[in-house]
PDBML (XML) file of the C-alpha atoms, coordinates in Angstrom:
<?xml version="1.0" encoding="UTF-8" ?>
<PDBx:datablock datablockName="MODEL"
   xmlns:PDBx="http://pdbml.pdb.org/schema/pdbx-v50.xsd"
   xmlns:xsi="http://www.w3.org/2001/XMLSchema-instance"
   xsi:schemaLocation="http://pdbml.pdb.org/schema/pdbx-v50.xsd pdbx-v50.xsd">
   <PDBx:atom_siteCategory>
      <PDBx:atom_site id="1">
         <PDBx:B_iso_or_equiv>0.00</PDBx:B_iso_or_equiv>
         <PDBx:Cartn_x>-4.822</PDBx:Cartn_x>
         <PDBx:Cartn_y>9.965</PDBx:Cartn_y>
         <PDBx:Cartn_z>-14.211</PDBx:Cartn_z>
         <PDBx:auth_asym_id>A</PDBx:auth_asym_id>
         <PDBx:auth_atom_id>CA</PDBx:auth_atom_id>
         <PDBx:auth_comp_id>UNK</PDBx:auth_comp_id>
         <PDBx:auth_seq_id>1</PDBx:auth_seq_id>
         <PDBx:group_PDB>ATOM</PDBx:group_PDB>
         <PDBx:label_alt_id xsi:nil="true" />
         <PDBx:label_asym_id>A</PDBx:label_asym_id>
         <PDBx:label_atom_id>CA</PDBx:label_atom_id>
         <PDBx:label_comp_id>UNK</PDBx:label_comp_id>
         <PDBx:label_entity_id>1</PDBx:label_entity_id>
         <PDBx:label_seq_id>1</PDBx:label_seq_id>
         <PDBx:occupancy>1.00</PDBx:occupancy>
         <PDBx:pdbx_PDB_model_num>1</PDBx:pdbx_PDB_model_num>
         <PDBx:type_symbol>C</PDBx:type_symbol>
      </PDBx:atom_site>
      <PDBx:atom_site id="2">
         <PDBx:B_iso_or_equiv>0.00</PDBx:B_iso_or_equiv>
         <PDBx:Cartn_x>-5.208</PDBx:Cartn_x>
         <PDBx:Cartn_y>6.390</PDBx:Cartn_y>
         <PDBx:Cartn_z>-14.486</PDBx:Cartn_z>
         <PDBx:auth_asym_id>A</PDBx:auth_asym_id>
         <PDBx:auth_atom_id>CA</PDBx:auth_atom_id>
         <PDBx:auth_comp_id>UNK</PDBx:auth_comp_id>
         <PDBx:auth_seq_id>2</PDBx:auth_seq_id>
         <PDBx:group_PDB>ATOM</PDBx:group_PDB>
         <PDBx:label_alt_id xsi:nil="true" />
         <PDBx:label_asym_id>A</PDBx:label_asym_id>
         <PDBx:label_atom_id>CA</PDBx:label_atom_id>
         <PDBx:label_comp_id>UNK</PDBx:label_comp_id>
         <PDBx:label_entity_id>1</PDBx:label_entity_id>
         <PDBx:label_seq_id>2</PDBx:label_seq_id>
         <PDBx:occupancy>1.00</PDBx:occupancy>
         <PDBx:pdbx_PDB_model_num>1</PDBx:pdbx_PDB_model_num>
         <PDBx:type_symbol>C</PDBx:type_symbol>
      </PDBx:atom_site>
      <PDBx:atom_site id="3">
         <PDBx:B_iso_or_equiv>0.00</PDBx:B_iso_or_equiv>
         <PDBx:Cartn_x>-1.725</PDBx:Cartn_x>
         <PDBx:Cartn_y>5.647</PDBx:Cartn_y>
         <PDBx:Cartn_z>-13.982</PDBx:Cartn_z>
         <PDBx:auth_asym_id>A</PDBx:auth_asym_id>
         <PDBx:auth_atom_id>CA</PDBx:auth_atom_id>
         <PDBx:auth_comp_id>UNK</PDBx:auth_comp_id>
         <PDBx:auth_seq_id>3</PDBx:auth_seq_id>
         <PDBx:group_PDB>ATOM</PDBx:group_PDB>
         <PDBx:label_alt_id xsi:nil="true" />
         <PDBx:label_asym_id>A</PDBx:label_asym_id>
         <PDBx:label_atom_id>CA</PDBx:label_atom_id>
         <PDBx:label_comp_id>UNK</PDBx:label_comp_id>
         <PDBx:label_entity_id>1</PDBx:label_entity_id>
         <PDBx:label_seq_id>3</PDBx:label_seq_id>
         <PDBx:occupancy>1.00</PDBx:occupancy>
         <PDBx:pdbx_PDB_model_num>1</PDBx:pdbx_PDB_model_num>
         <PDBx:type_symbol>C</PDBx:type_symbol>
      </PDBx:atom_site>
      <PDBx:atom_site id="4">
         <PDBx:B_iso_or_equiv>0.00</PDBx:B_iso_or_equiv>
         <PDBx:Cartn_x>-1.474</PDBx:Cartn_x>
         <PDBx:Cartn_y>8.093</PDBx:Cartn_y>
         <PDBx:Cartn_z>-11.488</PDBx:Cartn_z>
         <PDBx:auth_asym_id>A</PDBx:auth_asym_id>
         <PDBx:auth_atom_id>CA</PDBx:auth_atom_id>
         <PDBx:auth_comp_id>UNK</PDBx:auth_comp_id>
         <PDBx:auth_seq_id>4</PDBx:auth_seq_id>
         <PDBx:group_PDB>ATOM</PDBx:group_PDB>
         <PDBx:label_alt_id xsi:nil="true" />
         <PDBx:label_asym_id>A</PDBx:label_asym_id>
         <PDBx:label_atom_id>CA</PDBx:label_atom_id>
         <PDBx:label_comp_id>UNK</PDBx:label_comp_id>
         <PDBx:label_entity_id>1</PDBx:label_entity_id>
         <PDBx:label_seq_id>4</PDBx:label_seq_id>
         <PDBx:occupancy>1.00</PDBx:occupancy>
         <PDBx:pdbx_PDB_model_num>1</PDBx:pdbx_PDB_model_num>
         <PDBx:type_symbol>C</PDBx:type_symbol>
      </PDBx:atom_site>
      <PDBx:atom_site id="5">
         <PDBx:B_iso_or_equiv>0.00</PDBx:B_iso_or_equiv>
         <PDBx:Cartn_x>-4.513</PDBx:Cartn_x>
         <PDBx:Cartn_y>6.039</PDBx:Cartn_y>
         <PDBx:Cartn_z>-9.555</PDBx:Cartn_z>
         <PDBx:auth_asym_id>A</PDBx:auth_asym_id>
         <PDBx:auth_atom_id>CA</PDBx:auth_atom_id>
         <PDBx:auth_comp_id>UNK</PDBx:auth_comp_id>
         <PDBx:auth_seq_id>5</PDBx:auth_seq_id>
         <PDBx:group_PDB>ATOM</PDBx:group_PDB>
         <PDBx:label_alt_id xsi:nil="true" />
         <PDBx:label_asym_id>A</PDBx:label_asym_id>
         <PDBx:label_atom_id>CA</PDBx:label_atom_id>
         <PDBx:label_comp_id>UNK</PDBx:label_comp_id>
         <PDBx:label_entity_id>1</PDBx:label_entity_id>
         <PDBx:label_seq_id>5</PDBx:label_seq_id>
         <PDBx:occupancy>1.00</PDBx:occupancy>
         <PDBx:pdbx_PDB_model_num>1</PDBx:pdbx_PDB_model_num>
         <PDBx:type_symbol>C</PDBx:type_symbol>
      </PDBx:atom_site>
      <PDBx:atom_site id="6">
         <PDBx:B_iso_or_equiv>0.00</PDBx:B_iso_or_equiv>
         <PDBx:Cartn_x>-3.070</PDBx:Cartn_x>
         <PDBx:Cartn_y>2.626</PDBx:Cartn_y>
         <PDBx:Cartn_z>-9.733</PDBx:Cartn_z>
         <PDBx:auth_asym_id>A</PDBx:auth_asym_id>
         <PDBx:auth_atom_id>CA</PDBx:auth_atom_id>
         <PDBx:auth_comp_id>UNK</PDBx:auth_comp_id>
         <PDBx:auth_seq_id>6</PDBx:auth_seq_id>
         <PDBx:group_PDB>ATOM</PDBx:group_PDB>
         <PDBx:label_alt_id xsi:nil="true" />
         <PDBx:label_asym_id>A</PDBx:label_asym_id>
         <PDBx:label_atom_id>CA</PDBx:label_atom_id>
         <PDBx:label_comp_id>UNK</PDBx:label_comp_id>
         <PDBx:label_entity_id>1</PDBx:label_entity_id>
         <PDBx:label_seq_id>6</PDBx:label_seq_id>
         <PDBx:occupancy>1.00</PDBx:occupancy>
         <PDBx:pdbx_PDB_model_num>1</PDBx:pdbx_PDB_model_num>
         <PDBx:type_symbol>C</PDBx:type_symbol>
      </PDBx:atom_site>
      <PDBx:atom_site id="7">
         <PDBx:B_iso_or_equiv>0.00</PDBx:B_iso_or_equiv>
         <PDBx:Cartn_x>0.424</PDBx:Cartn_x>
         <PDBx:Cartn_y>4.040</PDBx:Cartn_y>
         <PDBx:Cartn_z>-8.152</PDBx:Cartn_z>
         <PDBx:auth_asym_id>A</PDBx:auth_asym_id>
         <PDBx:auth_atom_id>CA</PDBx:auth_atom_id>
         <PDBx:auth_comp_id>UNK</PDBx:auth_comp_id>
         <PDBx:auth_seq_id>7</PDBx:auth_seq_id>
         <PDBx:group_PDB>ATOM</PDBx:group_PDB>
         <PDBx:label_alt_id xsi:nil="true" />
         <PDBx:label_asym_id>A</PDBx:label_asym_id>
         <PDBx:label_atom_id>CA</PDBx:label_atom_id>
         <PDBx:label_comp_id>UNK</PDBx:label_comp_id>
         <PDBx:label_entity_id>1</PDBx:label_entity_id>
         <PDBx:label_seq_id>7</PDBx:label_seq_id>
         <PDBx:occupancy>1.00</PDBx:occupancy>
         <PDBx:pdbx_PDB_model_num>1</PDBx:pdbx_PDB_model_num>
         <PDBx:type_symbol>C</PDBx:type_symbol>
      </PDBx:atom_site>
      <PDBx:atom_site id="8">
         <PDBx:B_iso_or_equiv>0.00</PDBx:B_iso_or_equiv>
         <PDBx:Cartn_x>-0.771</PDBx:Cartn_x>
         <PDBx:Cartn_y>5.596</PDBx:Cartn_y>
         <PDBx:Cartn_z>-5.358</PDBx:Cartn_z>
         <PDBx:auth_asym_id>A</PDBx:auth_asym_id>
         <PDBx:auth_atom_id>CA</PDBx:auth_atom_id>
         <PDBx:auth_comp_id>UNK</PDBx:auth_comp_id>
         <PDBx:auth_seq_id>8</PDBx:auth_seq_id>
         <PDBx:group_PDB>ATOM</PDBx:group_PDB>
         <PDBx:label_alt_id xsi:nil="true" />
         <PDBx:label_asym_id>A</PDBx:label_asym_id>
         <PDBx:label_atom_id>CA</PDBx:label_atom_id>
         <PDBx:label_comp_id>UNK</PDBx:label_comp_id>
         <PDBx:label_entity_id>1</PDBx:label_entity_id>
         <PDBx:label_seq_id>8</PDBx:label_seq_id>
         <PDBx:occupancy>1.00</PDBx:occupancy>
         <PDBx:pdbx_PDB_model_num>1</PDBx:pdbx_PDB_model_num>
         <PDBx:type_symbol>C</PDBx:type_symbol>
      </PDBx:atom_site>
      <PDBx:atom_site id="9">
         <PDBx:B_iso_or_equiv>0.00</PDBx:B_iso_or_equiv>
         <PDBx:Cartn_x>-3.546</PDBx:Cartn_x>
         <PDBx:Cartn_y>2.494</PDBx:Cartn_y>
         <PDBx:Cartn_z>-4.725</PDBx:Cartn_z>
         <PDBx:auth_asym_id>A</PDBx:auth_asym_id>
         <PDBx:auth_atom_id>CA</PDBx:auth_atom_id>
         <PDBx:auth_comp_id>UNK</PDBx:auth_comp_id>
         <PDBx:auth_seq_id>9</PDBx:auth_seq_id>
         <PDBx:group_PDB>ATOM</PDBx:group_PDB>
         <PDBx:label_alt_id xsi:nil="true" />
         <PDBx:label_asym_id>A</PDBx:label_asym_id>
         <PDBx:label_atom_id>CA</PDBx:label_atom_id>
         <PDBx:label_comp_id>UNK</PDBx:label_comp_id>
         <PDBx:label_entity_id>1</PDBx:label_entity_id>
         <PDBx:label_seq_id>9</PDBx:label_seq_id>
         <PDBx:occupancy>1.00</PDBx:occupancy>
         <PDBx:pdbx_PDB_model_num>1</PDBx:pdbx_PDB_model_num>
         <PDBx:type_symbol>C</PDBx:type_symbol>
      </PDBx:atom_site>
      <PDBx:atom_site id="10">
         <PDBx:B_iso_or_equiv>0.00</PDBx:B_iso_or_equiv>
         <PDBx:Cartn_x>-0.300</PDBx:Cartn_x>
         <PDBx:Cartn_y>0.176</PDBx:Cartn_y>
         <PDBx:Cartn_z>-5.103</PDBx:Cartn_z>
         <PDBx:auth_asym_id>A</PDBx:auth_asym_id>
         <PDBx:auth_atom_id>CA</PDBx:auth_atom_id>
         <PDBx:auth_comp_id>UNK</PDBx:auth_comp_id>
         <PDBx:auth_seq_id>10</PDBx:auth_seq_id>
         <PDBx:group_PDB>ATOM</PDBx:group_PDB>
         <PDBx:label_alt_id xsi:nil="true" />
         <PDBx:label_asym_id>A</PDBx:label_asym_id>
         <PDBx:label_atom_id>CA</PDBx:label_atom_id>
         <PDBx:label_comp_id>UNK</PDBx:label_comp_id>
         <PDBx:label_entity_id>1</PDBx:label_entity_id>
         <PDBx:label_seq_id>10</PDBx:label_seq_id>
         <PDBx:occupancy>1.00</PDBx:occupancy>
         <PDBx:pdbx_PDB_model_num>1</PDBx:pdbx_PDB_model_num>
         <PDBx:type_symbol>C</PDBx:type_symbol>
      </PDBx:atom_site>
      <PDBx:atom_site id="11">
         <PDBx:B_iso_or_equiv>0.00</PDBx:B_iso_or_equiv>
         <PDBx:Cartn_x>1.920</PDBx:Cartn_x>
         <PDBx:Cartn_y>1.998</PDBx:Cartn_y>
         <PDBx:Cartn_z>-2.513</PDBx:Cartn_z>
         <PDBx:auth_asym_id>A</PDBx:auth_asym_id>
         <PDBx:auth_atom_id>CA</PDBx:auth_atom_id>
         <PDBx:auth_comp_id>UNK</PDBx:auth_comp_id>
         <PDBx:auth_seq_id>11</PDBx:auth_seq_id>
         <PDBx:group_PDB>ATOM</PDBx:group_PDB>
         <PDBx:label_alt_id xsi:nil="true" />
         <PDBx:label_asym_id>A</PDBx:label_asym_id>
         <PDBx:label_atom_id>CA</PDBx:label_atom_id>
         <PDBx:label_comp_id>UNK</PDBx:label_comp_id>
         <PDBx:label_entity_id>1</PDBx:label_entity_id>
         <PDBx:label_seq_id>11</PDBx:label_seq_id>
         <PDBx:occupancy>1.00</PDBx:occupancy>
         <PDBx:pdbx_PDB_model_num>1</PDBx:pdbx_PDB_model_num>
         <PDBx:type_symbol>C</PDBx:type_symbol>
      </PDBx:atom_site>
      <PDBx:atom_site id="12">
         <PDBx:B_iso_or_equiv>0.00</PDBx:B_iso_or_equiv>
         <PDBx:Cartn_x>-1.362</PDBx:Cartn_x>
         <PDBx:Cartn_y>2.361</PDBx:Cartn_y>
         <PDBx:Cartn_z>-0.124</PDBx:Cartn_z>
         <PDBx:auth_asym_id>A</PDBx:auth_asym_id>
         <PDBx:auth_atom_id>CA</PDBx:auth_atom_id>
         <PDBx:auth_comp_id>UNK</PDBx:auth_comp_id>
         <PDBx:auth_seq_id>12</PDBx:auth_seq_id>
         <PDBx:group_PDB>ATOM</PDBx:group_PDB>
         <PDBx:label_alt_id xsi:nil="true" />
         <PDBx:label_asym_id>A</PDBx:label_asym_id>
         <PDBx:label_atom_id>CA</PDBx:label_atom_id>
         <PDBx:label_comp_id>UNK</PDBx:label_comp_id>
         <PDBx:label_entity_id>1</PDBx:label_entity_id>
         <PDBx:label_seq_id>12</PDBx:label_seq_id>
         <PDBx:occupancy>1.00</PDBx:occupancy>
         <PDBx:pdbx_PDB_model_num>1</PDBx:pdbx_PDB_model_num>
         <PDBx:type_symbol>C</PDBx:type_symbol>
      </PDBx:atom_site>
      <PDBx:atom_site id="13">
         <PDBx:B_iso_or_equiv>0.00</PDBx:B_iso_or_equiv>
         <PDBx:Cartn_x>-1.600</PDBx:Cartn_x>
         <PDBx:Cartn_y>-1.504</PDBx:Cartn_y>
         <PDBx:Cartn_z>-0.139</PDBx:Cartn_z>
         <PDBx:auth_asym_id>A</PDBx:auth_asym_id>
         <PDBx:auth_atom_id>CA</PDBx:auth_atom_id>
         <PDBx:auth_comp_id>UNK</PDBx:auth_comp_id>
         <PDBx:auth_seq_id>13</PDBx:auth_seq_id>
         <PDBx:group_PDB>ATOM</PDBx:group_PDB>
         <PDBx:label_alt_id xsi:nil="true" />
         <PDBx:label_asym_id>A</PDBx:label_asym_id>
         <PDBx:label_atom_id>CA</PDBx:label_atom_id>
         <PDBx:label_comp_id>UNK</PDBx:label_comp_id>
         <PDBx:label_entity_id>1</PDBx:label_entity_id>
         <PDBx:label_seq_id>13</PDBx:label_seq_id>
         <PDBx:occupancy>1.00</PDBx:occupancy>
         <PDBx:pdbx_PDB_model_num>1</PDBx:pdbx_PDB_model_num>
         <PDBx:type_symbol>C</PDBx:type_symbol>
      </PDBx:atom_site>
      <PDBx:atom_site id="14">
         <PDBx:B_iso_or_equiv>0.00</PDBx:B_iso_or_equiv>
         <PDBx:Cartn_x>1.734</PDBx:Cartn_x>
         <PDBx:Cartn_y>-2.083</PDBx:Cartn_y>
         <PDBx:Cartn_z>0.368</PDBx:Cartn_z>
         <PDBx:auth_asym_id>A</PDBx:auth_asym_id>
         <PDBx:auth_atom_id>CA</PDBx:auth_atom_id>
         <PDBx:auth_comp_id>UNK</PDBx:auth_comp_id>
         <PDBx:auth_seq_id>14</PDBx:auth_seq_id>
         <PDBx:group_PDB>ATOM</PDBx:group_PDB>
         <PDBx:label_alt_id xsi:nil="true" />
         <PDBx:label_asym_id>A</PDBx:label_asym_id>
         <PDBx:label_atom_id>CA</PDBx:label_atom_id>
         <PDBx:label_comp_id>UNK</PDBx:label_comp_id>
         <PDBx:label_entity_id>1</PDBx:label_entity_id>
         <PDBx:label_seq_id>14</PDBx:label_seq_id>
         <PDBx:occupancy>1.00</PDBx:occupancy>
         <PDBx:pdbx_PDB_model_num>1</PDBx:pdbx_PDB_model_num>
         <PDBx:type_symbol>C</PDBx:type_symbol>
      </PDBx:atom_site>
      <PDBx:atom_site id="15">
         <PDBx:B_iso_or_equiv>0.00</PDBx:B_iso_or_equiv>
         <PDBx:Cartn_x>1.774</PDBx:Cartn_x>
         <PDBx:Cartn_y>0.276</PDBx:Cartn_y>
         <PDBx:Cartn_z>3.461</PDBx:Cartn_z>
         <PDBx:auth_asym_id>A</PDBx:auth_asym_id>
         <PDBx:auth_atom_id>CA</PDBx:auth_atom_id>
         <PDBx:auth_comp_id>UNK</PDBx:auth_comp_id>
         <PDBx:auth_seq_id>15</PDBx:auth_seq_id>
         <PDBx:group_PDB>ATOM</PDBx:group_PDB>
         <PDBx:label_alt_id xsi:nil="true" />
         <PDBx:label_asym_id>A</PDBx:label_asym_id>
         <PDBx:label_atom_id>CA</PDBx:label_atom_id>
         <PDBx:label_comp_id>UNK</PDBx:label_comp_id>
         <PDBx:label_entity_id>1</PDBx:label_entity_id>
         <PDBx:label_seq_id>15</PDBx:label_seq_id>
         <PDBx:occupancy>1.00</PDBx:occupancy>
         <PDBx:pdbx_PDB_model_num>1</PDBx:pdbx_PDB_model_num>
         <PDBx:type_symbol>C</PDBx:type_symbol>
      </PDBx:atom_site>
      <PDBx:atom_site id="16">
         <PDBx:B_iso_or_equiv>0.00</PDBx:B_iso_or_equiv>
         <PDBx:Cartn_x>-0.838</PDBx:Cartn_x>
         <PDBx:Cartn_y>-1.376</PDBx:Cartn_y>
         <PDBx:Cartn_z>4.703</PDBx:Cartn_z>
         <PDBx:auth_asym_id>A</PDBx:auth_asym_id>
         <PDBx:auth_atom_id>CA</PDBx:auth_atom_id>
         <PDBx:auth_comp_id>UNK</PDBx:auth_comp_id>
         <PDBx:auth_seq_id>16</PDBx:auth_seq_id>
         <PDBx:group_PDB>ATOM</PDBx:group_PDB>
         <PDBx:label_alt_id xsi:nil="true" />
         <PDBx:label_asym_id>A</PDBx:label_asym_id>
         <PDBx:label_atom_id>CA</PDBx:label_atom_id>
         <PDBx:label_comp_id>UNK</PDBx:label_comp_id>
         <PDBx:label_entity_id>1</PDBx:label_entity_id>
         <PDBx:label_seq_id>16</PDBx:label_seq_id>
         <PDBx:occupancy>1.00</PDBx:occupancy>
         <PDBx:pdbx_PDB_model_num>1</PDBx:pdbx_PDB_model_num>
         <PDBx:type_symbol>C</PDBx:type_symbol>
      </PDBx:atom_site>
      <PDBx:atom_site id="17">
         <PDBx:B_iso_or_equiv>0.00</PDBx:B_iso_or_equiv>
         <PDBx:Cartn_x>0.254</PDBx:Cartn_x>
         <PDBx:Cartn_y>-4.486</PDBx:Cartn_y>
         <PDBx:Cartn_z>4.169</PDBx:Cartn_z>
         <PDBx:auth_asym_id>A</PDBx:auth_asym_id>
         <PDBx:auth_atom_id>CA</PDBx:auth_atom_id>
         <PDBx:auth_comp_id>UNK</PDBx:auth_comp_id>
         <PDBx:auth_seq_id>17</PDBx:auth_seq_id>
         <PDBx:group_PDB>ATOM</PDBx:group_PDB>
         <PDBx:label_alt_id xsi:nil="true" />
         <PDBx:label_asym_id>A</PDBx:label_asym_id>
         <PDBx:label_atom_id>CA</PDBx:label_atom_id>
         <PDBx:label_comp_id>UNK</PDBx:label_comp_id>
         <PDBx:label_entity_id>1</PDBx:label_entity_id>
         <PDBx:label_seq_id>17</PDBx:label_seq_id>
         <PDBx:occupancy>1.00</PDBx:occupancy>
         <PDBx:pdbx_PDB_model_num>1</PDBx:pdbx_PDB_model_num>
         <PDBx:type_symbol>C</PDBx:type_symbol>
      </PDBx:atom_site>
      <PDBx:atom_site id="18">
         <PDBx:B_iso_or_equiv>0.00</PDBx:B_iso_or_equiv>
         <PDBx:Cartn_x>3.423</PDBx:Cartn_x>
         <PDBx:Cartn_y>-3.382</PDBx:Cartn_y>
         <PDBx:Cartn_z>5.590</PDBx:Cartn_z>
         <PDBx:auth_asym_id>A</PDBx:auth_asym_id>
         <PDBx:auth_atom_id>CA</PDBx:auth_atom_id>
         <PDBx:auth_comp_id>UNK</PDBx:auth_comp_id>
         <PDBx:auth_seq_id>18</PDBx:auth_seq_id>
         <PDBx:group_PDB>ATOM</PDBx:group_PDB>
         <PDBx:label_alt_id xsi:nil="true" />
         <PDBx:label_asym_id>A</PDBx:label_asym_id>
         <PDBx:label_atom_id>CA</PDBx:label_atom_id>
         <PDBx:label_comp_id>UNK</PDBx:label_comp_id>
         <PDBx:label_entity_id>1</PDBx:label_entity_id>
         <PDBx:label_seq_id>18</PDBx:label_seq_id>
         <PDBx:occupancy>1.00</PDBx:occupancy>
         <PDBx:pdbx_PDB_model_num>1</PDBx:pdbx_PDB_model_num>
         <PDBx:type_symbol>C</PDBx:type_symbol>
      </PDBx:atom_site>
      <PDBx:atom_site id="19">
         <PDBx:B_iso_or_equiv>0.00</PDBx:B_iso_or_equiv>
         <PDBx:Cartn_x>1.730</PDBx:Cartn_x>
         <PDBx:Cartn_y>-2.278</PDBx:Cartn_y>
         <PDBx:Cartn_z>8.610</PDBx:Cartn_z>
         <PDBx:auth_asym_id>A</PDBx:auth_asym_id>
         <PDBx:auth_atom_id>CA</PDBx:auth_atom_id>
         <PDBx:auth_comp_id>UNK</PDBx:auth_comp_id>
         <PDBx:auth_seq_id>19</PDBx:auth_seq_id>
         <PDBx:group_PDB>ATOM</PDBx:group_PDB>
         <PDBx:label_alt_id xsi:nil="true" />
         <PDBx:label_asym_id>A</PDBx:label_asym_id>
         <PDBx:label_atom_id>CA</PDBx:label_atom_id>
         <PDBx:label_comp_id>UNK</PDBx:label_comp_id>
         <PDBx:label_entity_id>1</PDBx:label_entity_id>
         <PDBx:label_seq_id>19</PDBx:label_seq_id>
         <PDBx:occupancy>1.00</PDBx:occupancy>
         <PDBx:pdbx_PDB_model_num>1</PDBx:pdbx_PDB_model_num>
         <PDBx:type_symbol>C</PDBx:type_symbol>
      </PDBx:atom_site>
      <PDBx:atom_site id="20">
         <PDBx:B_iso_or_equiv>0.00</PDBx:B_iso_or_equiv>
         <PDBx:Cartn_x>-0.003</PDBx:Cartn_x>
         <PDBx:Cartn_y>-5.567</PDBx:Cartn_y>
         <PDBx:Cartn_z>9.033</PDBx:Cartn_z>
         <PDBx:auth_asym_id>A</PDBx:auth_asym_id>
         <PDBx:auth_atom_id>CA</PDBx:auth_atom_id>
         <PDBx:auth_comp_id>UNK</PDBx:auth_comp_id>
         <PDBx:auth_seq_id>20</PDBx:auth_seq_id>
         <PDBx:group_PDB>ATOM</PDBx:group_PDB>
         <PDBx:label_alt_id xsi:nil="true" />
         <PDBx:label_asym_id>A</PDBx:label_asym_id>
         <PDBx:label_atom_id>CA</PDBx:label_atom_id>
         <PDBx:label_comp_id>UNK</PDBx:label_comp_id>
         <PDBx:label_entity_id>1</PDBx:label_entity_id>
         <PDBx:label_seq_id>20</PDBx:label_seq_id>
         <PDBx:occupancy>1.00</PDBx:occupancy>
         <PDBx:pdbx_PDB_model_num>1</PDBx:pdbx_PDB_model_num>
         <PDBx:type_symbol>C</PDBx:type_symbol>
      </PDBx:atom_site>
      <PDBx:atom_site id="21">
         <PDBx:B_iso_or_equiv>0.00</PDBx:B_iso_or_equiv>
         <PDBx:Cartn_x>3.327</PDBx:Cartn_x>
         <PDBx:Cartn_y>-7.162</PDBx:Cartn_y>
         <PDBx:Cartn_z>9.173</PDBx:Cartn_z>
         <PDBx:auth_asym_id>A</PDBx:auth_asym_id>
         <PDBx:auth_atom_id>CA</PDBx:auth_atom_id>
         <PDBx:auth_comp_id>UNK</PDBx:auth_comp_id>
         <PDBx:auth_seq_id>21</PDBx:auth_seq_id>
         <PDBx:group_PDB>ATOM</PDBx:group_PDB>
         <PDBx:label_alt_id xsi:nil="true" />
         <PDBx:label_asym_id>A</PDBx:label_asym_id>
         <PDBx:label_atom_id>CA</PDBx:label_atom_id>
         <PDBx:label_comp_id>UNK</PDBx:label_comp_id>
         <PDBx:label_entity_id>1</PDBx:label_entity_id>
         <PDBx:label_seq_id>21</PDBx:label_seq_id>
         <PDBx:occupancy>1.00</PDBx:occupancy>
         <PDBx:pdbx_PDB_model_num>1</PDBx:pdbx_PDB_model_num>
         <PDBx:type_symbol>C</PDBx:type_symbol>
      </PDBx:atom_site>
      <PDBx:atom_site id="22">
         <PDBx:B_iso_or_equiv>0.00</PDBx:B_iso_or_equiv>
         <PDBx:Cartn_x>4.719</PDBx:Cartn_x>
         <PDBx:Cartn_y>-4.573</PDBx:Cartn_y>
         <PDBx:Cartn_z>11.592</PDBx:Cartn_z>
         <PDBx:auth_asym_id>A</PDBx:auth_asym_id>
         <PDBx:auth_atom_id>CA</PDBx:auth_atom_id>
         <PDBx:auth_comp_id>UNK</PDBx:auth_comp_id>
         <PDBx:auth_seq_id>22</PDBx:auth_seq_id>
         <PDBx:group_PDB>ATOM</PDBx:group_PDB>
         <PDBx:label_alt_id xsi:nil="true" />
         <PDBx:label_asym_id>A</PDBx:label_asym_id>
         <PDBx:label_atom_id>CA</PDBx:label_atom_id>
         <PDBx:label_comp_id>UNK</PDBx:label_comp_id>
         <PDBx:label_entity_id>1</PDBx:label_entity_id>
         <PDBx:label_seq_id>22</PDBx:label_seq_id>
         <PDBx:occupancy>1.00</PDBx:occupancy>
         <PDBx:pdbx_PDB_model_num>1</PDBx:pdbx_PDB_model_num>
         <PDBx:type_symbol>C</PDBx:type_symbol>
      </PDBx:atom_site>
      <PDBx:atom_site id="23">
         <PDBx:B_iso_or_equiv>0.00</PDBx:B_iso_or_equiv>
         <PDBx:Cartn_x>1.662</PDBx:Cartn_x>
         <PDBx:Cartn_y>-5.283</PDBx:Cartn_y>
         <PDBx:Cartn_z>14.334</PDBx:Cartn_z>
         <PDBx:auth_asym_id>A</PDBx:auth_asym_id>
         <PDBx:auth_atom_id>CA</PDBx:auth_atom_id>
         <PDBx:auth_comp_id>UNK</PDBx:auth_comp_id>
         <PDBx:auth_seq_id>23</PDBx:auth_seq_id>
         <PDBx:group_PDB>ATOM</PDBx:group_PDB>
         <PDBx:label_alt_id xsi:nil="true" />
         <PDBx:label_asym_id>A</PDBx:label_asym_id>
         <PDBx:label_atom_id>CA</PDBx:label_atom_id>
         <PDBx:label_comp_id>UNK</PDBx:label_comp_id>
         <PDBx:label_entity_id>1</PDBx:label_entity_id>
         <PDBx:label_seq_id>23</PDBx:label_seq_id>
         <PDBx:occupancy>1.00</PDBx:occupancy>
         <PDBx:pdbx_PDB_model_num>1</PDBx:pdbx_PDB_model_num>
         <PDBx:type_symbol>C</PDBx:type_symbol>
      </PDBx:atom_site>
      <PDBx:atom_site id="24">
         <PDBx:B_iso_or_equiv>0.00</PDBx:B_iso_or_equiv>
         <PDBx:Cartn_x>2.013</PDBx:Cartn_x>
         <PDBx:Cartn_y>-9.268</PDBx:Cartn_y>
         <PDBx:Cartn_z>13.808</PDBx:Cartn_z>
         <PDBx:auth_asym_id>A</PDBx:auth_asym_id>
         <PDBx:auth_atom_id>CA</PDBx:auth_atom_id>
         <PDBx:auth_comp_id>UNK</PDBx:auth_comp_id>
         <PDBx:auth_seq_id>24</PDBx:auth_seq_id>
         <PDBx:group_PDB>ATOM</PDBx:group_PDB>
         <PDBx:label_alt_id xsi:nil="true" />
         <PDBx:label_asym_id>A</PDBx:label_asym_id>
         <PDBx:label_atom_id>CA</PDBx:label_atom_id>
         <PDBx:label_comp_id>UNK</PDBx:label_comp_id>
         <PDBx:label_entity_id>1</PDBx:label_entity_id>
         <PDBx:label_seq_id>24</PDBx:label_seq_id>
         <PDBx:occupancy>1.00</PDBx:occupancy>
         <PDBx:pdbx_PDB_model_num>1</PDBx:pdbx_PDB_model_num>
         <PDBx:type_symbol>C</PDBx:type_symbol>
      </PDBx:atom_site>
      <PDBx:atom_site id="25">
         <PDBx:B_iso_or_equiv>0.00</PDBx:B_iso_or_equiv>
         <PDBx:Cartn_x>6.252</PDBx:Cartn_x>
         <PDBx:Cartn_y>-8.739</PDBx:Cartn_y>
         <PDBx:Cartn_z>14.731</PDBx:Cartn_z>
         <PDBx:auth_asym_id>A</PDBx:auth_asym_id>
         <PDBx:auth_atom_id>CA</PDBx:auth_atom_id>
         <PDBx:auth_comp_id>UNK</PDBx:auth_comp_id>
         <PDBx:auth_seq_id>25</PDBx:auth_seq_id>
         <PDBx:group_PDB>ATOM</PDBx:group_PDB>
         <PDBx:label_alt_id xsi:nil="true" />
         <PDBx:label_asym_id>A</PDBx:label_asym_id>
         <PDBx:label_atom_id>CA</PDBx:label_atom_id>
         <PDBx:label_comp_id>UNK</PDBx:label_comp_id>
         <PDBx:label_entity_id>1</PDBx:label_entity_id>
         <PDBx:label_seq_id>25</PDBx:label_seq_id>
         <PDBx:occupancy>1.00</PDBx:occupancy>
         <PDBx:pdbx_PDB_model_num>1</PDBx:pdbx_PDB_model_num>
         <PDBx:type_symbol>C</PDBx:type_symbol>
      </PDBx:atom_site>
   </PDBx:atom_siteCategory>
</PDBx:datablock>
């Protein structure tokens, strides 16, 4: 569950931060 957790929290930052980059270009 715990591992579980931290992958889905990792690839929801990096879609956000993703995202961010997206809206600056």
């Amino acid at each position: 569950i715990t591992v579980f957790i931290s992958a889905v929290t990792y690839f929801i930052f990096r879609t956000l931060r993703k995202t961010k980059y997206d809206e600056k270009e």
